[in-house]
Protein backbone atom coordinates (compact mmCIF):
# COMPACT_ATOMS: atom_id res chain seq x y z
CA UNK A 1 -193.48 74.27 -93.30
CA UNK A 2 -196.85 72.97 -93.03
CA UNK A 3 -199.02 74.54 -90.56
CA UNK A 4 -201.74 72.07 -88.29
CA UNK A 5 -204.36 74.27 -89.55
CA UNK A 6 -203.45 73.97 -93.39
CA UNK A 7 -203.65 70.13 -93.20
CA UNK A 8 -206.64 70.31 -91.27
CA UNK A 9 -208.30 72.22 -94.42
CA UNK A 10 -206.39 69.50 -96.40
CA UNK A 11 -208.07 66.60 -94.74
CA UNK A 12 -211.11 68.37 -95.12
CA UNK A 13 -210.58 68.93 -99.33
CA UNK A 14 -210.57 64.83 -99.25
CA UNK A 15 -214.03 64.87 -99.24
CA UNK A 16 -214.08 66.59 -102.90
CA UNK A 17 -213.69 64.30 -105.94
CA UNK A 18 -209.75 64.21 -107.06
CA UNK A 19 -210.05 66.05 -110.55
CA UNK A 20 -211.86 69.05 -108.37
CA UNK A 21 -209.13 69.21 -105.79
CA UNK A 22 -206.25 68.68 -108.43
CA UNK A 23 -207.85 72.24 -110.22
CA UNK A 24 -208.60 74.13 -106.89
CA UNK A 25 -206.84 72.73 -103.49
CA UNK A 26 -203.99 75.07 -103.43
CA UNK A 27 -206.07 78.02 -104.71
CA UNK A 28 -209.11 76.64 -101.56
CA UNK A 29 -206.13 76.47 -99.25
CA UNK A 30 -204.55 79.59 -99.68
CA UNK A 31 -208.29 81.51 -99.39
CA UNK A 32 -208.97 79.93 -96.06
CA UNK A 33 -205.29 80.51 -94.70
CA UNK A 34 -205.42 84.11 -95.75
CA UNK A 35 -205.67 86.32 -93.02
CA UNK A 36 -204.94 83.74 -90.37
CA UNK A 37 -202.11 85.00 -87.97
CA UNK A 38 -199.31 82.38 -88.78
CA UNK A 39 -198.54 82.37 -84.86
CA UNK A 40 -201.73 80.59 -84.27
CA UNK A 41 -202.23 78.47 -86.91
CA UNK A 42 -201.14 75.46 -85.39
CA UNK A 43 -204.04 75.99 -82.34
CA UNK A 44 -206.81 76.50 -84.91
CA UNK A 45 -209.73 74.59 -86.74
CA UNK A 46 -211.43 74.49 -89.68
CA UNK A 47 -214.93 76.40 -88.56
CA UNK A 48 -218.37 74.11 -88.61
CA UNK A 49 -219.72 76.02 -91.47
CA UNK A 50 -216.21 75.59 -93.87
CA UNK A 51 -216.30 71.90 -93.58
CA UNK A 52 -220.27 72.26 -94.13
CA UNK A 53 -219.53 74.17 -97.44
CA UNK A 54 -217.22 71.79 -98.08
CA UNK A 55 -219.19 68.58 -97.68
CA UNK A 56 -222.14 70.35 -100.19
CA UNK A 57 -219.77 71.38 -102.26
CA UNK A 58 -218.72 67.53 -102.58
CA UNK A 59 -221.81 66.58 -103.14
CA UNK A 60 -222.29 69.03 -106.20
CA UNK A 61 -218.89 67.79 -107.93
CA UNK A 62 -219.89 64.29 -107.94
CA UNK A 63 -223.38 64.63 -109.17
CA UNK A 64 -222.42 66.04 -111.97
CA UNK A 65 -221.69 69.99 -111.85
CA UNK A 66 -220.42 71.72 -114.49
CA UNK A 67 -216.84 70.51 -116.01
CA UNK A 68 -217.16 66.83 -113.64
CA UNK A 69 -216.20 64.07 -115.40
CA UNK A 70 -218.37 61.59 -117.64
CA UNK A 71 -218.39 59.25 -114.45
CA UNK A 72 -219.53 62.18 -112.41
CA UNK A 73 -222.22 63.63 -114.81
CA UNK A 74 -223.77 60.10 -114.86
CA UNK A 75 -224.41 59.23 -111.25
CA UNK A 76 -225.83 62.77 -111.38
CA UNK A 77 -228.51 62.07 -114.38
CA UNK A 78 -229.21 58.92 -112.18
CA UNK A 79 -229.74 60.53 -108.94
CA UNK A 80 -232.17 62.80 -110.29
CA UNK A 81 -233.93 60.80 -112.23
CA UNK A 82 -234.64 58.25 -109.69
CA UNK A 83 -235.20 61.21 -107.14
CA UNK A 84 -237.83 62.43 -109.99
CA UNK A 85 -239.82 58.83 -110.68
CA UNK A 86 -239.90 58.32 -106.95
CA UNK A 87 -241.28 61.21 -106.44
CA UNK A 88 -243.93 60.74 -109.10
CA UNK A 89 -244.67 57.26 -107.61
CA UNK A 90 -245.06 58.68 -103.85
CA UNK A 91 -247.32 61.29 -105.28
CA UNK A 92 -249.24 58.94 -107.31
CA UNK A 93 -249.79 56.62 -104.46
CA UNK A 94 -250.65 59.28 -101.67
CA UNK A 95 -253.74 60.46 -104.43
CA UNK A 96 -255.17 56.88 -105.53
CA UNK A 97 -255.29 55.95 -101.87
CA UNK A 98 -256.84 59.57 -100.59
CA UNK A 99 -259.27 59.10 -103.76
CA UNK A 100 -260.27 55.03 -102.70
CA UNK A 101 -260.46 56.24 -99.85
CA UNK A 102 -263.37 59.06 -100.52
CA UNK A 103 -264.98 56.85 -102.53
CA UNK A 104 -265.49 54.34 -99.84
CA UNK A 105 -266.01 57.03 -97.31
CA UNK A 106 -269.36 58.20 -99.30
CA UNK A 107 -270.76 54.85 -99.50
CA UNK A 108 -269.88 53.17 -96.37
CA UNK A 109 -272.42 52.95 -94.06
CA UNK A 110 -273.15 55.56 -91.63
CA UNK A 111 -271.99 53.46 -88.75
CA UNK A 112 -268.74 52.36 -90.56
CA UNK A 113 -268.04 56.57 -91.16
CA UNK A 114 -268.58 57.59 -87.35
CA UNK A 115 -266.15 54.51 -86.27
CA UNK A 116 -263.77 56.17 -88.78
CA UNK A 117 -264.26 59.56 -87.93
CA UNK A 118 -264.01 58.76 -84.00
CA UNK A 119 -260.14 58.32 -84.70
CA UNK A 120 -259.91 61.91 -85.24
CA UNK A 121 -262.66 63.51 -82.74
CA UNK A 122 -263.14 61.29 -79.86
CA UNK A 123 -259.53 62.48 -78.08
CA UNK A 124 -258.87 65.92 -77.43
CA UNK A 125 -258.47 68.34 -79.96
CA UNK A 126 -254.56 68.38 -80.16
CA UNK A 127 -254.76 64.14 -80.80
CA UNK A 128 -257.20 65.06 -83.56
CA UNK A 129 -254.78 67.63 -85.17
CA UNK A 130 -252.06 65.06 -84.97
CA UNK A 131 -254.22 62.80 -86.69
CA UNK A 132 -255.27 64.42 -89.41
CA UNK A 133 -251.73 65.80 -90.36
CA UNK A 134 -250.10 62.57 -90.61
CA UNK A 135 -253.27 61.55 -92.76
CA UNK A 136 -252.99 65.06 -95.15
CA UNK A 137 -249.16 64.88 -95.38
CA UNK A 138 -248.45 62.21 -97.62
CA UNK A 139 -250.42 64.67 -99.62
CA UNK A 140 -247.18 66.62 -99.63
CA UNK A 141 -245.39 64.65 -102.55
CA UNK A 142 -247.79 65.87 -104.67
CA UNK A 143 -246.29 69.50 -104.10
CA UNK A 144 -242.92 68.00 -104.62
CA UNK A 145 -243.72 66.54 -107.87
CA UNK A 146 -245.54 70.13 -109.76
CA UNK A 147 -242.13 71.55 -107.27
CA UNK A 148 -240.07 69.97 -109.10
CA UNK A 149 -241.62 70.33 -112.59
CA UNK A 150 -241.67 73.87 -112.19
CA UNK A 151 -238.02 73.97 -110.90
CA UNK A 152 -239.01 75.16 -107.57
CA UNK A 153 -236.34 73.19 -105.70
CA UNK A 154 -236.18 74.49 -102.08
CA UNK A 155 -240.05 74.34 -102.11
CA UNK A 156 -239.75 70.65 -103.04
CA UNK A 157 -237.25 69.87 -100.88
CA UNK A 158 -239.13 71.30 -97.62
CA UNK A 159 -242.30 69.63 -98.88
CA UNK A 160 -240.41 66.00 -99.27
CA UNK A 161 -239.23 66.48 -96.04
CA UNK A 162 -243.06 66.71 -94.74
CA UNK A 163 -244.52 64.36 -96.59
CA UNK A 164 -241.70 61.61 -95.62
CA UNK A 165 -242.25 62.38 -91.50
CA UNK A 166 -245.73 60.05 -91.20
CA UNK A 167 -243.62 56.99 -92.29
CA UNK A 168 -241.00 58.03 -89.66
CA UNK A 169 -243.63 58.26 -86.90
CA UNK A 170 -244.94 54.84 -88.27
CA UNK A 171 -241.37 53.42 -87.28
CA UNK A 172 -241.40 55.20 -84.21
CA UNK A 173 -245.07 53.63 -83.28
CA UNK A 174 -244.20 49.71 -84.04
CA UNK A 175 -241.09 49.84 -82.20
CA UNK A 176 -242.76 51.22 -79.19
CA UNK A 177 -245.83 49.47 -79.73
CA UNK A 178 -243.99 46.02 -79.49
CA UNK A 179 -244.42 45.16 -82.81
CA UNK A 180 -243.66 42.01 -84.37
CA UNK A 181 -239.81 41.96 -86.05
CA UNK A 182 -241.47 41.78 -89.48
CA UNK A 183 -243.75 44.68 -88.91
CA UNK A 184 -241.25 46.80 -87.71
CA UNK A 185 -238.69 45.69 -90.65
CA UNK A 186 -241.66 46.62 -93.16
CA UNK A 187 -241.96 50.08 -91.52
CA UNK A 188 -238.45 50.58 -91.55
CA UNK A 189 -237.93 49.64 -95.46
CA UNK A 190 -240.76 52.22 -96.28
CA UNK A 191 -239.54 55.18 -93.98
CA UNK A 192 -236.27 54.74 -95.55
CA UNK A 193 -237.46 54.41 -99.61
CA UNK A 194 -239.19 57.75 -98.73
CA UNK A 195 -236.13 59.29 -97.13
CA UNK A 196 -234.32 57.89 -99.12
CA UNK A 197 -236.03 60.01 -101.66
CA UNK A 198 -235.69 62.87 -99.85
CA UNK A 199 -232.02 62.64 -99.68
CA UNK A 200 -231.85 62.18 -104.30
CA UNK A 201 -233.79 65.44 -104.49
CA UNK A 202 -231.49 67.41 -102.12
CA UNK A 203 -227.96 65.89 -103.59
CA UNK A 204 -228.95 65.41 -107.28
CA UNK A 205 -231.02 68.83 -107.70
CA UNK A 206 -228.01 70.75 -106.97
CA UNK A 207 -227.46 74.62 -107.95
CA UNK A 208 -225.88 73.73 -111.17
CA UNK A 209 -228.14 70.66 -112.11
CA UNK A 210 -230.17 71.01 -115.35
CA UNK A 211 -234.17 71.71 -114.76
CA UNK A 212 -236.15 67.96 -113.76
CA UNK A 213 -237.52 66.76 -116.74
CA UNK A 214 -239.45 63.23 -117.03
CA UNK A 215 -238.40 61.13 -120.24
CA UNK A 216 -240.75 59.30 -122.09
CA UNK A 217 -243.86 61.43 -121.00
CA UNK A 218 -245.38 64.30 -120.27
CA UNK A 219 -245.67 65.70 -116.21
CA UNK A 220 -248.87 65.83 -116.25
CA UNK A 221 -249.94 62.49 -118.07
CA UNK A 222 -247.63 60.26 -116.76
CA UNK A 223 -248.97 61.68 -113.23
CA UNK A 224 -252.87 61.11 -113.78
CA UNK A 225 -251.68 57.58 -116.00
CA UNK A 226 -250.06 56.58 -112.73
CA UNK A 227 -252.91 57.27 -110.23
CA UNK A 228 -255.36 55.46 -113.02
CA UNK A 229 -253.35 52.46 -113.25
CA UNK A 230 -252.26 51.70 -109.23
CA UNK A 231 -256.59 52.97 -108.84
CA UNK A 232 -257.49 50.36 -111.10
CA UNK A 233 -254.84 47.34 -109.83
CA UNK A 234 -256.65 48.01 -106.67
CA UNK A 235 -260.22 47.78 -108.06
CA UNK A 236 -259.82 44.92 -110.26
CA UNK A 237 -257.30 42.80 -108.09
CA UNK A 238 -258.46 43.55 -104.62
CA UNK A 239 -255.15 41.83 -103.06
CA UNK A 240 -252.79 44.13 -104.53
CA UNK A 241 -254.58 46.26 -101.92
CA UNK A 242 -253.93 44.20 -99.17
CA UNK A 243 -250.11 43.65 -99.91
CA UNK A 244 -249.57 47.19 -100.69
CA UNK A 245 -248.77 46.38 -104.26
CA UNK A 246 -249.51 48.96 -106.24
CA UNK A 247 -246.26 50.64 -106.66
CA UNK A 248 -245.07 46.92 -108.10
CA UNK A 249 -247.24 47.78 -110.72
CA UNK A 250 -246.43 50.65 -111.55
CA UNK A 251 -243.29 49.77 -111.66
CA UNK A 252 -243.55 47.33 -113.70
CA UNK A 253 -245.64 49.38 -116.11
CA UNK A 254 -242.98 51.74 -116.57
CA UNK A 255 -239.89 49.59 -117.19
CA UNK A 256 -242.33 48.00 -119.80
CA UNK A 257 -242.40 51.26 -121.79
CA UNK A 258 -238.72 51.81 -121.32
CA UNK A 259 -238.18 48.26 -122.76
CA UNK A 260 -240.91 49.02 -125.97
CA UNK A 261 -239.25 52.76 -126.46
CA UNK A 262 -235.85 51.36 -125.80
CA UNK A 263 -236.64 48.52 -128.89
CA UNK A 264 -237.98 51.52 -130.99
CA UNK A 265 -235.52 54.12 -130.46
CA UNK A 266 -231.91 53.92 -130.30
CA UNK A 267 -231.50 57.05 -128.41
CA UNK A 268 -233.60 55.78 -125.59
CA UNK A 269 -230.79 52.43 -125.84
CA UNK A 270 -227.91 54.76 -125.70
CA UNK A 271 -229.24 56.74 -122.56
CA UNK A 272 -228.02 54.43 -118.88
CA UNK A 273 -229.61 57.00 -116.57
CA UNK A 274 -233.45 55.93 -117.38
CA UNK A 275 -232.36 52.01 -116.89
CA UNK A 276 -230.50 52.60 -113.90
CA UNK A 277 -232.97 54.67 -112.08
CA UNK A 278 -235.90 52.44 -112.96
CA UNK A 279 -233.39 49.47 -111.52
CA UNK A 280 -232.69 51.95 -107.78
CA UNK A 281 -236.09 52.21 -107.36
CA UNK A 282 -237.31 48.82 -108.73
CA UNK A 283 -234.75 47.58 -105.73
CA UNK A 284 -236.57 50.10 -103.35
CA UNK A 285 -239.70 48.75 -104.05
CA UNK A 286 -238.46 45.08 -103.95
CA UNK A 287 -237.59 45.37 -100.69
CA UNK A 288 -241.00 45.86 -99.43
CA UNK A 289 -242.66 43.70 -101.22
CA UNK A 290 -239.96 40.68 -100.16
CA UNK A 291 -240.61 42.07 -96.63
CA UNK A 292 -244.60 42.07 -96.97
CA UNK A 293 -244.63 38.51 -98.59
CA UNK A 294 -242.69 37.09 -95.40
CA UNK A 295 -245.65 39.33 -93.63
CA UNK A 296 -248.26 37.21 -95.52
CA UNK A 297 -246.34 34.20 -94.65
CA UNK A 298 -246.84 34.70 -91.01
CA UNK A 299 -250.17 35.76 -91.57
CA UNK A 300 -250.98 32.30 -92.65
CA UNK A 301 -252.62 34.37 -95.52
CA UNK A 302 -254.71 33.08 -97.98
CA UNK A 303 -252.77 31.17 -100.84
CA UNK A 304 -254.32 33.61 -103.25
CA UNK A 305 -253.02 36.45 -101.72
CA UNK A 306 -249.60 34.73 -101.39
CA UNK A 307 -249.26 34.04 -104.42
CA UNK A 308 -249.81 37.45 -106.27
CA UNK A 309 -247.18 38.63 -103.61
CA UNK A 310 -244.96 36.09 -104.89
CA UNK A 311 -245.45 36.36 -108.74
CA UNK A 312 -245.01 40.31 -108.16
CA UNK A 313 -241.84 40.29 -106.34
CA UNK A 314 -240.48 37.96 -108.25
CA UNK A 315 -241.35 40.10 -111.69
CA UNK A 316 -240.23 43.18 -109.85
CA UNK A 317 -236.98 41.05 -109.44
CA UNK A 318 -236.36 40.26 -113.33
CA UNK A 319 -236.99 43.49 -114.10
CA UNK A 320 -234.58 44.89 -111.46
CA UNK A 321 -232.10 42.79 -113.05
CA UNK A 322 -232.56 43.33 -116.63
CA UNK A 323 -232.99 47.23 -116.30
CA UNK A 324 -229.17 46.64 -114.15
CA UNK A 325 -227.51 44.82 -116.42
CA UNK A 326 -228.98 46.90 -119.78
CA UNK A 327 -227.99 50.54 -118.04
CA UNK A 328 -224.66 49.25 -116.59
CA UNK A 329 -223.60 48.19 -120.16
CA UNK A 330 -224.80 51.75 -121.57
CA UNK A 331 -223.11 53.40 -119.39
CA UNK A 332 -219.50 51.33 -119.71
CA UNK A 333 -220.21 51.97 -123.07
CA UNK A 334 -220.35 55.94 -122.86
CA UNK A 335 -217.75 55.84 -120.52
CA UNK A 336 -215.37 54.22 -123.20
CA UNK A 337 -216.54 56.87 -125.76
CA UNK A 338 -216.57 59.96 -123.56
């Protein structure tokens, strides 16, 4: 006769993928039922931390741990990947703007650098630490990314965590500062691409996923080549600036070079998890720049300025869709084979 207690356990071994449980239920059921007096086993619960285990164990089987399924093993390569190039594209962004931001800061005049600096000395010295960690963590996804390189995963998952909390206070601030809808829609989308992020690294770099590694370049380079190109969109097209656009470009840089290597090499045709992830985070991206051009809109911006936001969402959009439709069909593909 089944017990209340063993179908609670049951319930709880839904969450796991059905080629796990169909290996291990009974074997998971019998472990946490032995030692349980049978008298009280209707009366009891699964404990908080067995479900926990439970739920990350889940989360391991279906991105990809050892013996999962082709299915399983992709969504995995996919996870990480995109948790891996958003990174890289955080990091990249935090940098250029701290470095603009120097640069400016040494030849502004001396009036413009005092209003500046007043932000972070003119209230009390607990507002000025406040201040001046929500402007150094962003920073943070530059730990991540070496992190992550170097395979240090609970050191990149504490710093994601950090450097994604300014764009949760930034949410927190237009709500209660009576923002505008748009505003406050804008804030949202960014707080959750960066914890969104934060979330890949944490279920795709799992205990039994394989070591990050960045296709089609080199850490380091493809860092520093990222920082040089959203620096120089800035510099030579001053309204990518405004609109926040630089990750569009680099964005769109990259799926170019997947679409040249892809042309070149058939293994880099063969491979959905580069395609796919591009496509995720091409969609993340999307999302604010479709939300900053109806900012501009409201703005009664210049047409200039509207119309670089509309020629780069609407690139960012093609490419979405081509990198979708060219990964999906790799991956049906594989799926076939496997």
């Amino acid at each position: 006769m089944t017990t209340v207690i063993e179908q609670r356990y049951r319930t709880a071994l839904r969450l796991l993928p059905s080629y796990y449980r169909a290996e291990r239920e009974e074997e998971m059921v019998e472990t946490y039922l032995d030692g349980i007096d049978e008298r009280v086993r209707d009366e009891l619960r699964p404990a908080l931390g067995e479900v926990a285990s439970i739920a990350a164990l889940a989360i391991r089987t279906r991105m990809g741990a050892a013996g999962a399924p082709a299915r399983y093993a992709a969504l995995g390569a996919v996870v990480r990947l995109f948790a891996l190039l958003s990174v890289l594209l955080h990091a990249a962004s935090a940098l250029t703007e701290q470095a603009l931001f120097f640069t400016w800061f040494g030849a502004a005049p001396a009036q413009d650098r005092e209003g500046y600096l007043g932000d972070f000395t003119g209230h009390g010295a607990a507002p000025a630490l406040y201040e001046a960690l929500l402007w150094l963590l962003p920073l943070a996804w530059a730990v991540v990314y070496l992190a992550l390189i170097r395979d240090h995963r609970r050191t990149a998952f504490v710093f994601a965590a950090l450097a994604a909390l300014p764009d949760l206070v930034s949410v927190v601030q237009h709500v209660s500062g009576g923002r505008d809808t748009v505003s406050v829609a804008l804030s949202l989308a960014t707080a959750v691409f960066s914890w969104l992020t934060v979330l890949a690294l944490c279920c795709g770099f799992h205990c039994d996923a394989p070591p990050a590694r960045l296709p089609l370049a080199s850490p380091a380079p493809a860092l520093v080549g990222t920082c040089v190109l959203m620096g120089a969109s800035i510099v030579v097209w001053p309204e990518i600036a405004a609109t926040g656009g630089s990750g569009g470009v680099a964005f769109t840089a990259a799926a170019a070079t997947w679409l040249v290597a892809r042309r070149r090499s058939p293994k880099h045709a063969a491979d959905p998890a580069l395609p796919l992830a591009l496509a995720t985070l091409g969609l993340a991206v999307l999302v604010e720049q479709t939300l900053t051009l109806t900012f501009v809109f409201q703005a009664h911006a210049p047409g200039s300025l509207i119309a670089v936001t509309t020629v780069q969402a609407g690139t960012i959009a093609l490419l979405a869709a081509a990198l979708t439709t060219t990964g999906t069909r790799s991956l049906t593909a594989r799926l076939r084979t496997g």
